[in-house]
Protein backbone atom coordinates (compact mmCIF):
# COMPACT_ATOMS: atom_id res chain seq x y z
CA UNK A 1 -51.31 -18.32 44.60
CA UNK A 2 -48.34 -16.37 43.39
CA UNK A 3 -47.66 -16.10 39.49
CA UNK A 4 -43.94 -17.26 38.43
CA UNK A 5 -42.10 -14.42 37.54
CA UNK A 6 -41.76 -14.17 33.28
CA UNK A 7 -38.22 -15.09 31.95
CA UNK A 8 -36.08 -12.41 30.88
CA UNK A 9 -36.69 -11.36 27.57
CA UNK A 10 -33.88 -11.47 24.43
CA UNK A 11 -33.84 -8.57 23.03
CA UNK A 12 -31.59 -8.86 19.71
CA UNK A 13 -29.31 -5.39 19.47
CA UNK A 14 -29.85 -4.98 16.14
CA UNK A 15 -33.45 -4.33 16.77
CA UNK A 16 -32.21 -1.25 18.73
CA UNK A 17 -31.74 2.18 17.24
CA UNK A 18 -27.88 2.68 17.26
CA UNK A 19 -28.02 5.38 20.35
CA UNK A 20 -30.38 3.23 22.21
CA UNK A 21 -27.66 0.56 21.87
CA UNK A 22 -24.60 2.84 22.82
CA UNK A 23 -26.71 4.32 25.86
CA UNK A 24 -27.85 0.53 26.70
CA UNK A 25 -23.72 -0.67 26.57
CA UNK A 26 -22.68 2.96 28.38
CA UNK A 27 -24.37 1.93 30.99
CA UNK A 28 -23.65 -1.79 31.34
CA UNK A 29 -19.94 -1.12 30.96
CA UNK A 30 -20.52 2.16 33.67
CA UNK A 31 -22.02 -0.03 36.77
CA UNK A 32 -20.01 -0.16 39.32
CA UNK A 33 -18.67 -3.85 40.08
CA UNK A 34 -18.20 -4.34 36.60
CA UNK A 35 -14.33 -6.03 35.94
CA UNK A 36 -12.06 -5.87 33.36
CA UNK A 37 -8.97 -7.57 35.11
CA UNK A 38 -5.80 -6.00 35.61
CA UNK A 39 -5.79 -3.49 32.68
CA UNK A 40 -7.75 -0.30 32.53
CA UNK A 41 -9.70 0.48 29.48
CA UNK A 42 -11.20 3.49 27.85
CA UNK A 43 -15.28 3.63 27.69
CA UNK A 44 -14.48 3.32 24.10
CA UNK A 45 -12.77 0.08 23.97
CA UNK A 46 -15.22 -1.34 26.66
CA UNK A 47 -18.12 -0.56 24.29
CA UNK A 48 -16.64 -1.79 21.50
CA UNK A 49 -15.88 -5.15 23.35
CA UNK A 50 -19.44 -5.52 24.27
CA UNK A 51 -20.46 -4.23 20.83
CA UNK A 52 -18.34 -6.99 19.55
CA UNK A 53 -19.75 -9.89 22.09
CA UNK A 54 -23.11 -8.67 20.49
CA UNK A 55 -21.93 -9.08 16.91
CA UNK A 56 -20.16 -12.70 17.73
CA UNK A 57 -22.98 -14.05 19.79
CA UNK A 58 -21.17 -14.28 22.74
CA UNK A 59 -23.96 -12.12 24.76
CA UNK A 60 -27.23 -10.98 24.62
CA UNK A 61 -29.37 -7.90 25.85
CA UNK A 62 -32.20 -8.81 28.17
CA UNK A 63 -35.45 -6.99 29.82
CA UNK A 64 -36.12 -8.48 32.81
CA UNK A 65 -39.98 -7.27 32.95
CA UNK A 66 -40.41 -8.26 36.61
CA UNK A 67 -37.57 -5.61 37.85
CA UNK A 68 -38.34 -3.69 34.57
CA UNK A 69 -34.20 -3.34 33.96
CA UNK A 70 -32.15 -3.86 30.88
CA UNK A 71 -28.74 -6.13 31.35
CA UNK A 72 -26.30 -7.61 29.10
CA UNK A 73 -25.34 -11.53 29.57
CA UNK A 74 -23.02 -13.70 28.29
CA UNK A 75 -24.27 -16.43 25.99
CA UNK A 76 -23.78 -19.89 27.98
């Protein structure tokens, strides 16, 4: 009998140290597929946008234990 995979876990970003938290966004904003529309941004700005969807609520970082991976999701 297979065991369900666990849920993802929240992981609220102020528990993080403040480079684990840039290196955690770097790398979020970084993967490839990831779209800003039409305008180009600096990895400044897009780190500060995610920093800011942090802050607001708007998204959450999550460990995912069964693929042992960090991601960033928007709050539904």
């Amino acid at each position: 009998m297979d065991t369900p995979a666990p849920e993802p876990l929240a992981i609220p970003h102020t528990e993080l140290s403040a480079d684990t938290l840039r290196n955690v966004i770097e790398s979020f904003v970084l993967r490839e597929g990831t779209d800003y529309g039409e305008r180009d941004f600096l990895l400044e700005q897009k780190v500060a946008h995610v920093m800011r969807q942090l802050e607001r609520g708007e998204a959450r970082i999550v460990f995912d234990a069964a693929s042992e991976s960090i991601d960033i999701q928007r709050v539904k």
